[in-house]
N, C-alpha and C. Protein backbone atom coordinates (compact mmCIF):
# COMPACT_ATOMS: atom_id res chain seq x y z
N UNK A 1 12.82 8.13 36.54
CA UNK A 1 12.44 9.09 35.53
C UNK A 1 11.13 9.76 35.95
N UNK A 2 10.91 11.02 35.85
CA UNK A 2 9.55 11.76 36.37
C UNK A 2 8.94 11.69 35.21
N UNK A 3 8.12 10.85 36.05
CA UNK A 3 6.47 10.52 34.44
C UNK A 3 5.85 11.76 34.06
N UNK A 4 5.79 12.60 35.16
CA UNK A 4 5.59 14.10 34.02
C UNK A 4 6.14 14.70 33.15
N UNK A 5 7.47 14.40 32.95
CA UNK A 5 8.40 15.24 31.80
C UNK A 5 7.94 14.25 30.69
N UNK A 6 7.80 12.31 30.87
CA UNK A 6 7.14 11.77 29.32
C UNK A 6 6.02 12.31 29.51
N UNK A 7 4.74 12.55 29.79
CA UNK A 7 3.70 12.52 29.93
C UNK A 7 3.71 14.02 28.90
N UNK A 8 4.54 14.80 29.65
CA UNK A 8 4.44 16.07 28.41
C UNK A 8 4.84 16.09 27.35
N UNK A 9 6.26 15.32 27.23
CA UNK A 9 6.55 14.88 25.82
C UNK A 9 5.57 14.42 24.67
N UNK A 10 5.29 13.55 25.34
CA UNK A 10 4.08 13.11 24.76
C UNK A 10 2.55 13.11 24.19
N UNK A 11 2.83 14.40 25.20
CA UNK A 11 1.56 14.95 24.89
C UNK A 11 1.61 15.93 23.29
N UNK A 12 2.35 16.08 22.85
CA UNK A 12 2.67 16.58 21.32
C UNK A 12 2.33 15.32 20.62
N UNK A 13 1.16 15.60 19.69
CA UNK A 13 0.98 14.48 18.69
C UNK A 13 2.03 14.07 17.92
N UNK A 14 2.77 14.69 17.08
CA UNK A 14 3.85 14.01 15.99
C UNK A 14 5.15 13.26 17.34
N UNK A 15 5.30 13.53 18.25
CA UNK A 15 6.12 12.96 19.18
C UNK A 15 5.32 11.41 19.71
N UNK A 16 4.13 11.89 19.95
CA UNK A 16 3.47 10.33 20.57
C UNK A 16 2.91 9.26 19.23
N UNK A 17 2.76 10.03 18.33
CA UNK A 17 2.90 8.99 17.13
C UNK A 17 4.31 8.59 16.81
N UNK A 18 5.53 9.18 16.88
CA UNK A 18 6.75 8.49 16.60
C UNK A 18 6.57 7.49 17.63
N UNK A 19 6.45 7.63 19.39
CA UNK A 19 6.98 6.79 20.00
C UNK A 19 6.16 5.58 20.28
N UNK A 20 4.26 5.45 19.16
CA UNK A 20 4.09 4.72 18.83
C UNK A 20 4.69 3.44 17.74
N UNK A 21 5.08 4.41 16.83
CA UNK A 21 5.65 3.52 15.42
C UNK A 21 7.06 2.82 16.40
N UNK A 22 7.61 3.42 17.04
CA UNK A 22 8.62 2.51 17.66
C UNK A 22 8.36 1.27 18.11
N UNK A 23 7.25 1.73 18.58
CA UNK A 23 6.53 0.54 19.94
C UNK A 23 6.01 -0.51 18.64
N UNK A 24 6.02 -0.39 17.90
CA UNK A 24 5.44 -0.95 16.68
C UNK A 24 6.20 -1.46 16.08
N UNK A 25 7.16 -1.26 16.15
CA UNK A 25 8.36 -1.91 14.79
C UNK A 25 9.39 -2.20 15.38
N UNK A 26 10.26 -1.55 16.49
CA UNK A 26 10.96 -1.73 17.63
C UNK A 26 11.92 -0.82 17.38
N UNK A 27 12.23 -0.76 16.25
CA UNK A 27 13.73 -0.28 15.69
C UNK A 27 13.01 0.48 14.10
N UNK A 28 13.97 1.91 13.90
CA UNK A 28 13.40 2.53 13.11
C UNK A 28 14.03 3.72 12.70
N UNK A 29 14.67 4.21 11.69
CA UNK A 29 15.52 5.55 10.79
C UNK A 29 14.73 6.28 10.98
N UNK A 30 15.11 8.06 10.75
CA UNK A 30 14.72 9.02 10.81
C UNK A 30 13.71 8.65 9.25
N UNK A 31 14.32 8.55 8.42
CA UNK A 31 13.60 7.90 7.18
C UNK A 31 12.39 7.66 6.96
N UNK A 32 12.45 6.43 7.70
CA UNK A 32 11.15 5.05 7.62
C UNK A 32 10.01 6.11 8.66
N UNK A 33 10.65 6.71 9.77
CA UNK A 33 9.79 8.07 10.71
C UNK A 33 9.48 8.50 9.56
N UNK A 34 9.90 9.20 8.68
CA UNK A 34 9.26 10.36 7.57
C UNK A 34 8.08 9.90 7.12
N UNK A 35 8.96 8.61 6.24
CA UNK A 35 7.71 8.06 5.61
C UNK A 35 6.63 7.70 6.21
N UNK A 36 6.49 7.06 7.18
CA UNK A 36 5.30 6.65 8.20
C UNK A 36 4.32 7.84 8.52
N UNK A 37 4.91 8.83 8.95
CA UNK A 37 3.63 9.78 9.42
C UNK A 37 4.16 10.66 8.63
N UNK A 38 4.59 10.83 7.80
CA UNK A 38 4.49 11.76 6.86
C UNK A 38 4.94 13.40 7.19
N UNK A 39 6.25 13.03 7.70
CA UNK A 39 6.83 14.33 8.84
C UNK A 39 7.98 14.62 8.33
N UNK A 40 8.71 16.27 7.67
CA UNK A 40 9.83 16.27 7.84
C UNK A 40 10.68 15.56 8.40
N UNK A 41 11.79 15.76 7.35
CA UNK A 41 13.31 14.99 8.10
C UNK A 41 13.76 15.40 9.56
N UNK A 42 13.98 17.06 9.08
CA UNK A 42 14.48 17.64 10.26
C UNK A 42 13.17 17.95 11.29
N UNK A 43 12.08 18.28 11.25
CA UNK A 43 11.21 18.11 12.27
C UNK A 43 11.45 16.29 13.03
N UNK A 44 11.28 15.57 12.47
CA UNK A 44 11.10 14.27 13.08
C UNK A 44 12.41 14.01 13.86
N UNK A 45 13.97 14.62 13.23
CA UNK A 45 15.14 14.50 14.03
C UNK A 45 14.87 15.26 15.31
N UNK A 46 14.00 16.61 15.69
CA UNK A 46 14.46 17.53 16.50
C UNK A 46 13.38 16.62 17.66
N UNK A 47 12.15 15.91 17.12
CA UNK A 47 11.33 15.35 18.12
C UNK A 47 12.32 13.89 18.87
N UNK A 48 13.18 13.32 17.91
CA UNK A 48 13.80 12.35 18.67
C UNK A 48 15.18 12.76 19.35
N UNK A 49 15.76 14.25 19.28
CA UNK A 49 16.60 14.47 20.09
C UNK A 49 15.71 14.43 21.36
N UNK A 50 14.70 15.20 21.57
CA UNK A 50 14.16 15.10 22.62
C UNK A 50 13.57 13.73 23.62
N UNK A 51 13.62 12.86 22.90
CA UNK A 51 13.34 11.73 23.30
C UNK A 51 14.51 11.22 23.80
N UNK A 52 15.54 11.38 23.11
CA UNK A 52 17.09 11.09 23.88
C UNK A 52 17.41 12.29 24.82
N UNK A 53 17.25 13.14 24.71
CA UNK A 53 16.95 13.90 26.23
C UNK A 53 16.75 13.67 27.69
N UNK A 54 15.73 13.19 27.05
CA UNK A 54 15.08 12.38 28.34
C UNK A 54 15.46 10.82 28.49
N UNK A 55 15.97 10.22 27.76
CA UNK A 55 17.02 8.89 28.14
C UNK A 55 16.12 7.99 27.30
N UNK A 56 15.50 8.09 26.84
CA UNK A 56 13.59 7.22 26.42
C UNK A 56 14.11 6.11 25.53
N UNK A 57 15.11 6.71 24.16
CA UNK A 57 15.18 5.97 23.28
C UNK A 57 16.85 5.70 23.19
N UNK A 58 17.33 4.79 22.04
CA UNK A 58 18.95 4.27 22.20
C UNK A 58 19.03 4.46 20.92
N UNK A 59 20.07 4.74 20.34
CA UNK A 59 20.35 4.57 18.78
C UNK A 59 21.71 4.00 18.18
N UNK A 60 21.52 3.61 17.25
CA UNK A 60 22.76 2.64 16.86
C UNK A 60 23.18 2.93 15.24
N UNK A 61 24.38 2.95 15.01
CA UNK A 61 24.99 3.49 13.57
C UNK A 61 24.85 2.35 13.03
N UNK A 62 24.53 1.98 11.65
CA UNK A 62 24.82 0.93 11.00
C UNK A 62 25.28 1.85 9.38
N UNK A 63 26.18 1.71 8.86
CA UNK A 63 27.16 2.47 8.18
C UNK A 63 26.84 4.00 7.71
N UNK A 64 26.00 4.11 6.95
CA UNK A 64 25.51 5.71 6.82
C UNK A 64 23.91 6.10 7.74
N UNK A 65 23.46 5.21 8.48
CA UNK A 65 22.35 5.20 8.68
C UNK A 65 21.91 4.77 10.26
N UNK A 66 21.50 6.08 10.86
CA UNK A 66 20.98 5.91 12.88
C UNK A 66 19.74 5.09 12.94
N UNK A 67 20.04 4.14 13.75
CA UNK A 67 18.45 3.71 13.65
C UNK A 67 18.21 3.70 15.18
N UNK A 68 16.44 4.03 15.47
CA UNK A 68 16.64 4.46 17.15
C UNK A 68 15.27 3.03 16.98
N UNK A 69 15.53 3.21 18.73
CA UNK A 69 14.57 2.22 19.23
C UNK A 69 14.32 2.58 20.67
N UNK A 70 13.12 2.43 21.47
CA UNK A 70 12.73 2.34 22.61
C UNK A 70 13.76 1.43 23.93
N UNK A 71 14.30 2.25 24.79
CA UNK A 71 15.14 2.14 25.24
C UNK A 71 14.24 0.61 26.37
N UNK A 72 15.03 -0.27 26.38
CA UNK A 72 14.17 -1.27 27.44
C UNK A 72 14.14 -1.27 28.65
N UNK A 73 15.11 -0.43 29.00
CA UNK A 73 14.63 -0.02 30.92
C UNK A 73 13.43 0.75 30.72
N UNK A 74 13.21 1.70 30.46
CA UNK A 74 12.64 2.85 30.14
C UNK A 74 10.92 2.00 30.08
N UNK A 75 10.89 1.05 28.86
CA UNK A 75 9.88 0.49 28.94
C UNK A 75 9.56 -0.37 29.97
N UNK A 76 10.40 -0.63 30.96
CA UNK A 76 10.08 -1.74 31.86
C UNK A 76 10.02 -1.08 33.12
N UNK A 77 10.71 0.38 33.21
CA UNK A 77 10.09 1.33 34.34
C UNK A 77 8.84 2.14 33.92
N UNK A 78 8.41 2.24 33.19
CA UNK A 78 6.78 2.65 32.40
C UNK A 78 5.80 1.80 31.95
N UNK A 79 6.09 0.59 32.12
CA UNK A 79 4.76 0.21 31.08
C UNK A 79 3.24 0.06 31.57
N UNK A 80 3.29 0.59 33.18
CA UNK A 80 1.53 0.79 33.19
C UNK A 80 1.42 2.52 32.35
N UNK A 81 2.18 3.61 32.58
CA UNK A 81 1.80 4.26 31.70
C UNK A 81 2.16 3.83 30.23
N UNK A 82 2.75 3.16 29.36
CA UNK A 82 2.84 2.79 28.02
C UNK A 82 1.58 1.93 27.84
N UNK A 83 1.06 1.04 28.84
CA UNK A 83 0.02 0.69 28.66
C UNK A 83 -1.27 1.41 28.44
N UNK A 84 -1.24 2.45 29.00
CA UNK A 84 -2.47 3.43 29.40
C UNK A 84 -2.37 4.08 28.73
N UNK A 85 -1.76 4.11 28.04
CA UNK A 85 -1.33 5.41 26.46
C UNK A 85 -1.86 4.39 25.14
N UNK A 86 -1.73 3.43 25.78
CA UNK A 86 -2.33 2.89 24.26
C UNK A 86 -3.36 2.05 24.08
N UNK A 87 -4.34 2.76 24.76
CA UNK A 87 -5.90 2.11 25.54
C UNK A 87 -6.60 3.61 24.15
């Protein structure tokens, strides 16, 4: 994965605060995103298409409801930058 395409992702605040609260909770609805930083529905959906874009995050149906999470390759091919992001 080219650490410059996360590095820019990321560099958008409401995007690097979602892919904090992930890193934080592990697993997480567009929802529980709203409520947390206090972000549109559809803004907070269009920041985590982009995160699945780029392969970053995984998501899983549980009956009416997507819940995404930090993909674990992803974190285990990044984590001196995931580390350095959260210094």
């Amino acid at each position: 994965m080219d650490k410059f395409k996360v590095i820019k992702l990321l560099s958008d605040g409401n995007r690097f605060n979602i892919f904090m609260k992930l890193l934080e909770y592990d697993e997480l609805c567009v929802c529980e995103i709203e409520d947390l930083l206090q972000i549109k529905q559809a803004n907070t959906s269009k920041h985590l298409k982009k995160f699945k874009e780029l392969d970053m995050i995984s998501s899983r149906r549980i009956k009416n409801m997507i819940r995404y999470s930090i993909k674990e390759d992803f974190l285990n091919e990044n984590m001196d930058l995931i580390k350095y992001l959260m210094i």
